[in-house]
PDB file of N, CA and C in Angstrom:
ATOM      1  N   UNK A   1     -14.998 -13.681  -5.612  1.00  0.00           N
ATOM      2  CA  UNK A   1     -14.315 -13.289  -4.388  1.00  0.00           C
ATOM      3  C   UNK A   1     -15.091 -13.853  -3.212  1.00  0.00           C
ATOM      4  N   UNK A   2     -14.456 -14.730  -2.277  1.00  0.00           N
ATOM      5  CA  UNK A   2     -14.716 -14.392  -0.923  1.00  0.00           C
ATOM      6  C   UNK A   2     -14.956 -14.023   0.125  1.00  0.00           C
ATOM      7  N   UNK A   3     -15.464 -14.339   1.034  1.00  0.00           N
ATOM      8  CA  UNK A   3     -15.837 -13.055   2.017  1.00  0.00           C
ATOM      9  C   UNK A   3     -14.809 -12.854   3.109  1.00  0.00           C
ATOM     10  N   UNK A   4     -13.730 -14.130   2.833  1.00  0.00           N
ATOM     11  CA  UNK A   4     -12.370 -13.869   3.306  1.00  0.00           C
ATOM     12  C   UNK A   4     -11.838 -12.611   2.609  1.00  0.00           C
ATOM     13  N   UNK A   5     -11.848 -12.212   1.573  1.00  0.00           N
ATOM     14  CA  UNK A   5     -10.849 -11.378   0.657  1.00  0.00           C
ATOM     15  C   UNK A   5     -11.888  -9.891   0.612  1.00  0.00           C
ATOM     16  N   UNK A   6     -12.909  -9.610   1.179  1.00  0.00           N
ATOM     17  CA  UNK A   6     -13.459  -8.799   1.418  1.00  0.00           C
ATOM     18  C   UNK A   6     -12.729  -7.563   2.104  1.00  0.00           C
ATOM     19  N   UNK A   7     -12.734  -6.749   2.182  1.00  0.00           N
ATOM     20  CA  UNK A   7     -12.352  -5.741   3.319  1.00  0.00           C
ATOM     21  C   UNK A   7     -13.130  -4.649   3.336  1.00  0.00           C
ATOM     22  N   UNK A   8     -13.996  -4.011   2.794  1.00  0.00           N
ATOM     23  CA  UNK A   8     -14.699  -2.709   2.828  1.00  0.00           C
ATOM     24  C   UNK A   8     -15.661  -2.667   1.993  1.00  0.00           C
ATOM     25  N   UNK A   9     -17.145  -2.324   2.229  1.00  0.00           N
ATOM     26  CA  UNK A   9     -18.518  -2.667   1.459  1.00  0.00           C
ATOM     27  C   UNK A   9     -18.127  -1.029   1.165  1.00  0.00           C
ATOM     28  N   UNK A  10     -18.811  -0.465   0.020  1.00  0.00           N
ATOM     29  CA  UNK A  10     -18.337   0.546  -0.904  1.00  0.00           C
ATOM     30  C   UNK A  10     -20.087   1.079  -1.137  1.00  0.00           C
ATOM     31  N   UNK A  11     -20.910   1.933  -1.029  1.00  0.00           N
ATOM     32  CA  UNK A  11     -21.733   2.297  -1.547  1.00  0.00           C
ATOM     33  C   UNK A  11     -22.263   1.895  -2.775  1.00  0.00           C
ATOM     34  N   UNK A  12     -21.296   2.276  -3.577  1.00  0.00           N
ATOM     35  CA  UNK A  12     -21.714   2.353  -4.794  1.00  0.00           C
ATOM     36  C   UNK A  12     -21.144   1.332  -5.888  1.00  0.00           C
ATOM     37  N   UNK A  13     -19.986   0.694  -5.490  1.00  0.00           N
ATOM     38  CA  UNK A  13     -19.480  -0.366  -6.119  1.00  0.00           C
ATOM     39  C   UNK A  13     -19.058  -1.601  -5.166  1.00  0.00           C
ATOM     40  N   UNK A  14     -20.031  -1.636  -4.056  1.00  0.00           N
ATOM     41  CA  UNK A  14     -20.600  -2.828  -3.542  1.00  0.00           C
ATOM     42  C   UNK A  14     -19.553  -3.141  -2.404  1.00  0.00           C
ATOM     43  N   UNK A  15     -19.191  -4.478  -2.330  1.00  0.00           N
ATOM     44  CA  UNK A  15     -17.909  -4.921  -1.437  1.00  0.00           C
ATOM     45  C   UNK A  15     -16.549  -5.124  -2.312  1.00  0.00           C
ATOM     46  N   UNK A  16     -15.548  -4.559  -1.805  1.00  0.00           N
ATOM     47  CA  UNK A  16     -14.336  -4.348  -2.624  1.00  0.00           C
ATOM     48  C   UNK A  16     -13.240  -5.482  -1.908  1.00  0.00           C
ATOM     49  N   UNK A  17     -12.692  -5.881  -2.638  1.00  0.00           N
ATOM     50  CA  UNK A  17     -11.219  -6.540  -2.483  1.00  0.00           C
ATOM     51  C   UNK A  17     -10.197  -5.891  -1.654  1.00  0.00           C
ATOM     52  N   UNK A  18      -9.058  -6.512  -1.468  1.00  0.00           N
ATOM     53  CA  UNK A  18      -7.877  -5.617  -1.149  1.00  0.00           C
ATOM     54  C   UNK A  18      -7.198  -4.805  -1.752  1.00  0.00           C
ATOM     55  N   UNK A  19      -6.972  -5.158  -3.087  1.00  0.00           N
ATOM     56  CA  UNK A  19      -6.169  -4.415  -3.905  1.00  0.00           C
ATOM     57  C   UNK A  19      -6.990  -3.017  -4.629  1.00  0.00           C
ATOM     58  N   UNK A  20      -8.427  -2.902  -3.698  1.00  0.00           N
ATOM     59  CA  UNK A  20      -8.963  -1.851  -4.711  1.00  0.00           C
ATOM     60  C   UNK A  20      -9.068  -0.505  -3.732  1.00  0.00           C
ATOM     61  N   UNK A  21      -8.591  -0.703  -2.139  1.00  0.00           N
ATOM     62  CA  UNK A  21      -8.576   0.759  -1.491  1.00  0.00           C
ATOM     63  C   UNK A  21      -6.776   1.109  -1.665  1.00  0.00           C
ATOM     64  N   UNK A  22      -6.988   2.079  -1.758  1.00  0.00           N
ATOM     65  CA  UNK A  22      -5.296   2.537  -2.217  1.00  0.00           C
ATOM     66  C   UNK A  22      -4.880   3.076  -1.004  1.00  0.00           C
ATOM     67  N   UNK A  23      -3.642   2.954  -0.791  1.00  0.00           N
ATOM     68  CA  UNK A  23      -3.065   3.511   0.409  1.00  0.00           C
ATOM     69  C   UNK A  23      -2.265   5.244   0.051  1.00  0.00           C
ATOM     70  N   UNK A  24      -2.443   6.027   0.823  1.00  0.00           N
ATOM     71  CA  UNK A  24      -2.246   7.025   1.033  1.00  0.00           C
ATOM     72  C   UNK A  24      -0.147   6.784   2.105  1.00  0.00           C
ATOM     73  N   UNK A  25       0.428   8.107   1.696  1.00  0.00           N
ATOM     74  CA  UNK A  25       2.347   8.197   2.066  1.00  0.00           C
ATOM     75  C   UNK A  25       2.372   7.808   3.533  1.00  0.00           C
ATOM     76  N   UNK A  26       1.022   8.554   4.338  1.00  0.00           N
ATOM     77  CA  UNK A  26       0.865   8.025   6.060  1.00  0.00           C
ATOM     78  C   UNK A  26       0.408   6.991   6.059  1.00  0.00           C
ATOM     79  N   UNK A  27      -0.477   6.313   6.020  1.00  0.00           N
ATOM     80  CA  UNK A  27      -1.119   5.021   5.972  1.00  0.00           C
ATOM     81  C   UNK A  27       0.125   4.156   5.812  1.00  0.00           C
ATOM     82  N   UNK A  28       1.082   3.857   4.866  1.00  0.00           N
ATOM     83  CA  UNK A  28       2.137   3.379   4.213  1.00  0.00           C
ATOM     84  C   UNK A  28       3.151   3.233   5.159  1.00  0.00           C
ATOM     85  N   UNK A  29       3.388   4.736   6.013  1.00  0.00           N
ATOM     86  CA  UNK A  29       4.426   4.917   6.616  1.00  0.00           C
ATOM     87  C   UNK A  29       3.899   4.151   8.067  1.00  0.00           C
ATOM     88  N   UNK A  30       2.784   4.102   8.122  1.00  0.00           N
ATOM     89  CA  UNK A  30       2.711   3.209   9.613  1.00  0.00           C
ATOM     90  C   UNK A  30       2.850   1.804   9.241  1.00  0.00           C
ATOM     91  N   UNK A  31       2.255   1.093   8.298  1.00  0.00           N
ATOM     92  CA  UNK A  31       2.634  -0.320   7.927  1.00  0.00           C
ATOM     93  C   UNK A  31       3.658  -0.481   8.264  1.00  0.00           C
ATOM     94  N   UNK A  32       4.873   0.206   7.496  1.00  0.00           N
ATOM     95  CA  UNK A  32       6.010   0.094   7.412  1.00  0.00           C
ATOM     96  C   UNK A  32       6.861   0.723   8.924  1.00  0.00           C
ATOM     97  N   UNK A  33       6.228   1.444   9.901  1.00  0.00           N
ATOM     98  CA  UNK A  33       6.833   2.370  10.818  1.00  0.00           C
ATOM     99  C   UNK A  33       8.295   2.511  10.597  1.00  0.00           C
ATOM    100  N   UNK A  34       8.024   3.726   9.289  1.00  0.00           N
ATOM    101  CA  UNK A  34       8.694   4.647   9.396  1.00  0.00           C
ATOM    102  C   UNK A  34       8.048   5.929   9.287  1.00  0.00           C
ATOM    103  N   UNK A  35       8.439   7.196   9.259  1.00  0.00           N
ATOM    104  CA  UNK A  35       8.393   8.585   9.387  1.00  0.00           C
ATOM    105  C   UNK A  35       7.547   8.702   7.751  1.00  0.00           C
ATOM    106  N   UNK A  36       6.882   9.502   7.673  1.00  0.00           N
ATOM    107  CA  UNK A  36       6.121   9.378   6.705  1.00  0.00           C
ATOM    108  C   UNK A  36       7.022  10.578   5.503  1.00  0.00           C
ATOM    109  N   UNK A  37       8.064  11.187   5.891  1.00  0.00           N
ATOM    110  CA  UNK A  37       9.277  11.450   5.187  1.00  0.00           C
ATOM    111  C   UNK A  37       9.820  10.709   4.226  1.00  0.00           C
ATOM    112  N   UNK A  38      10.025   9.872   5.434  1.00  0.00           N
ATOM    113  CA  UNK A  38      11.142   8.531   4.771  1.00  0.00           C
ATOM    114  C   UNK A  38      10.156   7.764   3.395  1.00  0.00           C
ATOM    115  N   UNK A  39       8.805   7.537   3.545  1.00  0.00           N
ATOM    116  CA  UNK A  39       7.789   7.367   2.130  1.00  0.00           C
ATOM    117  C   UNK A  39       8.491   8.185   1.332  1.00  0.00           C
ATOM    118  N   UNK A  40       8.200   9.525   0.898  1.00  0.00           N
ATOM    119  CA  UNK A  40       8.412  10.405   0.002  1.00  0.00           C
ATOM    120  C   UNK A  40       9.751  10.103  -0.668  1.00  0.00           C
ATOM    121  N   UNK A  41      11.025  10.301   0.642  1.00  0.00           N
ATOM    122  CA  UNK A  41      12.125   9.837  -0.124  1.00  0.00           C
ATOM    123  C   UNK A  41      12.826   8.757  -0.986  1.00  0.00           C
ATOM    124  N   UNK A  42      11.669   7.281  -0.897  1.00  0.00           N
ATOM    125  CA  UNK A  42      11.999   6.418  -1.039  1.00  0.00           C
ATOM    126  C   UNK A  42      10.878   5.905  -2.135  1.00  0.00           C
ATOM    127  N   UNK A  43      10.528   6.748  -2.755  1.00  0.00           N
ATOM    128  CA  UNK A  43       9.508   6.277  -4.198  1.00  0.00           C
ATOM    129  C   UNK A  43       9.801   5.597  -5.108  1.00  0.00           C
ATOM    130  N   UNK A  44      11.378   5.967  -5.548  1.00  0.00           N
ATOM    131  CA  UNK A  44      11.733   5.133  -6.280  1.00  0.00           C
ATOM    132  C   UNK A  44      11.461   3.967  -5.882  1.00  0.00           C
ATOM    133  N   UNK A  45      12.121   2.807  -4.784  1.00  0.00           N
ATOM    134  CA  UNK A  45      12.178   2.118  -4.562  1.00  0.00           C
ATOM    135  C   UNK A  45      11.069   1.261  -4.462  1.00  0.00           C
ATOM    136  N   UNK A  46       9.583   2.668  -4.053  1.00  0.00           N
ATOM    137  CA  UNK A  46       8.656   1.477  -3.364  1.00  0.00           C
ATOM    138  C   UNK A  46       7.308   1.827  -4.465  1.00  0.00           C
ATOM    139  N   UNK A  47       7.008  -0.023  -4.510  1.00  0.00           N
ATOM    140  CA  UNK A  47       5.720   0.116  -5.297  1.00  0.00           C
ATOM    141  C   UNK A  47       4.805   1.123  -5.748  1.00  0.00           C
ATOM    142  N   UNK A  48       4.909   2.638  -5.859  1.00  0.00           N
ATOM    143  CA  UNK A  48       4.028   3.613  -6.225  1.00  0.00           C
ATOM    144  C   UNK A  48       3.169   3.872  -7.261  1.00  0.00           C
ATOM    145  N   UNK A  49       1.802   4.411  -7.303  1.00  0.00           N
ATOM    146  CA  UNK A  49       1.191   4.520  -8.178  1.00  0.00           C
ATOM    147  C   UNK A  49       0.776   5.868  -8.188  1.00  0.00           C
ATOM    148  N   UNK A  50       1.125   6.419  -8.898  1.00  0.00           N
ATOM    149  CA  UNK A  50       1.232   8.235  -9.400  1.00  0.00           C
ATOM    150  C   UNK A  50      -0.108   8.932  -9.805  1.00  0.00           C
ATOM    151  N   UNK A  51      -0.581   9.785  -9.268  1.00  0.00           N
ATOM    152  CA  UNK A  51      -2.030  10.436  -9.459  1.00  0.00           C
ATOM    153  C   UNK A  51      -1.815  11.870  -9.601  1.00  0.00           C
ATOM    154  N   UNK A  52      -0.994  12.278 -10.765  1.00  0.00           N
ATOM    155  CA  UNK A  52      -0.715  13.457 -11.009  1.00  0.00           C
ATOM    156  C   UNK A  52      -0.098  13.842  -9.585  1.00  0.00           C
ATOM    157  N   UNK A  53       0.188  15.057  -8.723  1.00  0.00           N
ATOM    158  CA  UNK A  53       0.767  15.738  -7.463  1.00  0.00           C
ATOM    159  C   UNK A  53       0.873  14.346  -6.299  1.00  0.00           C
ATOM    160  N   UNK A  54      -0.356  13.759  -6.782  1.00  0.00           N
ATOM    161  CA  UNK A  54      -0.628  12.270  -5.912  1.00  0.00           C
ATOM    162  C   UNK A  54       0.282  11.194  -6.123  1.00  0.00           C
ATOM    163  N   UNK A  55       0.462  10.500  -4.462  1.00  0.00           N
ATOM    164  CA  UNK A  55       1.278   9.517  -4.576  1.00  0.00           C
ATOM    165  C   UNK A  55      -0.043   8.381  -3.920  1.00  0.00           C
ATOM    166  N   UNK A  56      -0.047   7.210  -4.283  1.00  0.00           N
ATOM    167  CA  UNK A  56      -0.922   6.074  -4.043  1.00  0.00           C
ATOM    168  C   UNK A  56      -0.541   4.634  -3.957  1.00  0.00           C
ATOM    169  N   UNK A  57      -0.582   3.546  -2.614  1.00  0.00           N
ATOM    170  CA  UNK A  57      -0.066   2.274  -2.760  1.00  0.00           C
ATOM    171  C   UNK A  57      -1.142   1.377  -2.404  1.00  0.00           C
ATOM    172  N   UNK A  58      -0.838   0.569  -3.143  1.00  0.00           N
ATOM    173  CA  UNK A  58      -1.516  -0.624  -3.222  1.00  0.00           C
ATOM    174  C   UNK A  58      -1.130  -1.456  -1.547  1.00  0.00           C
ATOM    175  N   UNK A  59      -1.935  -1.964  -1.011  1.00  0.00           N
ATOM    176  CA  UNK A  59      -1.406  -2.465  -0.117  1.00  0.00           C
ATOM    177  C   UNK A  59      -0.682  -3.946  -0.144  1.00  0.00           C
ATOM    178  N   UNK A  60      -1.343  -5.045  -1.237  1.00  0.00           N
ATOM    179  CA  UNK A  60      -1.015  -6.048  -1.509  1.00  0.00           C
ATOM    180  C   UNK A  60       0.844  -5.787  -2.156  1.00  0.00           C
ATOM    181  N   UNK A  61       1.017  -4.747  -3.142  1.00  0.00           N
ATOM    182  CA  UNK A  61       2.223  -4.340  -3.050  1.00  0.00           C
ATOM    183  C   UNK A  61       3.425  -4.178  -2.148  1.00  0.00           C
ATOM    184  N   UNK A  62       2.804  -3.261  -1.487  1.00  0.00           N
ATOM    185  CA  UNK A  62       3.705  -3.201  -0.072  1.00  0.00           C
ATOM    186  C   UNK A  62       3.917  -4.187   0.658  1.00  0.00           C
ATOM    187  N   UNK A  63       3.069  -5.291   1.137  1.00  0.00           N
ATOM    188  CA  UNK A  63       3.392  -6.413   1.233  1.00  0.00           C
ATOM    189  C   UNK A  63       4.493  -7.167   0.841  1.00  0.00           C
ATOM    190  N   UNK A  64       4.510  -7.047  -0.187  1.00  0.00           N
ATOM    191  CA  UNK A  64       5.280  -7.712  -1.279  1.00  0.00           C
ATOM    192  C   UNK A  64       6.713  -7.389  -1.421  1.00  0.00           C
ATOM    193  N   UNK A  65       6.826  -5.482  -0.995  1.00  0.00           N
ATOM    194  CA  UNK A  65       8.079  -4.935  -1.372  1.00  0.00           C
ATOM    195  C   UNK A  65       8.376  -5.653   0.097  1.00  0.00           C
ATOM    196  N   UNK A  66       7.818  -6.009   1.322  1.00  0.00           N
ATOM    197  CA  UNK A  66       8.417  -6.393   2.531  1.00  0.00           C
ATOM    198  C   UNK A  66       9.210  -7.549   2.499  1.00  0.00           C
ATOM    199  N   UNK A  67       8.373  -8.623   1.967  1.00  0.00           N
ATOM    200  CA  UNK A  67       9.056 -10.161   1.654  1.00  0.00           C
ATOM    201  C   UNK A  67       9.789 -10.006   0.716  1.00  0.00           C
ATOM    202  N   UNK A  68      10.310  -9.249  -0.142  1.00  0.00           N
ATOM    203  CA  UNK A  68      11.481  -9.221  -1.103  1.00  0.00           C
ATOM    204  C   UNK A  68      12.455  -8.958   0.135  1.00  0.00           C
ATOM    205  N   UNK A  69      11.751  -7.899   0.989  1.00  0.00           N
ATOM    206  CA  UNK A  69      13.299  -7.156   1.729  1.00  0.00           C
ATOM    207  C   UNK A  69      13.555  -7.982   3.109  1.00  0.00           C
ATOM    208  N   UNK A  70      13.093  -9.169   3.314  1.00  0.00           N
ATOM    209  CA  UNK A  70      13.589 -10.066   4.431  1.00  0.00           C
ATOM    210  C   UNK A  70      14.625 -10.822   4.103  1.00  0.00           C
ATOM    211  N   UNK A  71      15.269 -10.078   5.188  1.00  0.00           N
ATOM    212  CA  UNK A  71      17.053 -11.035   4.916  1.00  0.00           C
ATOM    213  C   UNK A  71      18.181 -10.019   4.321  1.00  0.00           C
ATOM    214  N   UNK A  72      17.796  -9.004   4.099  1.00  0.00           N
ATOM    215  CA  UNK A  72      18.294  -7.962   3.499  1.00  0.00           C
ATOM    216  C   UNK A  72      19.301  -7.427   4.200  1.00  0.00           C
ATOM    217  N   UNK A  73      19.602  -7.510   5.349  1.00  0.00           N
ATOM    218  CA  UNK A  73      19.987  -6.912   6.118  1.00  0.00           C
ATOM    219  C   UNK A  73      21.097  -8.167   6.311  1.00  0.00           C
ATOM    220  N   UNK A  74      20.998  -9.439   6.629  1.00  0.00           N
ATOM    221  CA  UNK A  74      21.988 -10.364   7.019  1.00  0.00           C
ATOM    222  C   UNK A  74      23.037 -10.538   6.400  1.00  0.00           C
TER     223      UNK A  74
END
């Protein structure tokens, strides 16, 4: 890894990547600005990773569900 692809030095497991801090339903919902509601209702749809009661996203995911959804609308 790079020190481009870096994002957050970690105590204990050093400097981490992107894909290794998980995003939390608010965090998600501001990327996306929407209502952090509208997360919950829309799980199906969006990249989620399940932590028992816990909901968790990858951010490189979400990304991803965005550029699928350009043009979506036209």
């Amino acid at each position: 890894m790079d020190n481009s692809e870096v994002v957050a030095s970690h105590p204990v497991f050093g400097t981490v990547g992107p894909d290794a801090i998980l995003l939390d339903a608010g965090e998600v919902a501001q990327i996306l600005r929407v209502p952090r509601s509208w997360v919950y209702s829309h799980l199906k749809e969006l990249p989620a990773i399940r932590l028992g009661r816990y909901v968790r996203f990858r951010r490189s995911a979400i990304e991803r569900f965005l550029e699928q959804r350009v043009g979506a609308c036209e």
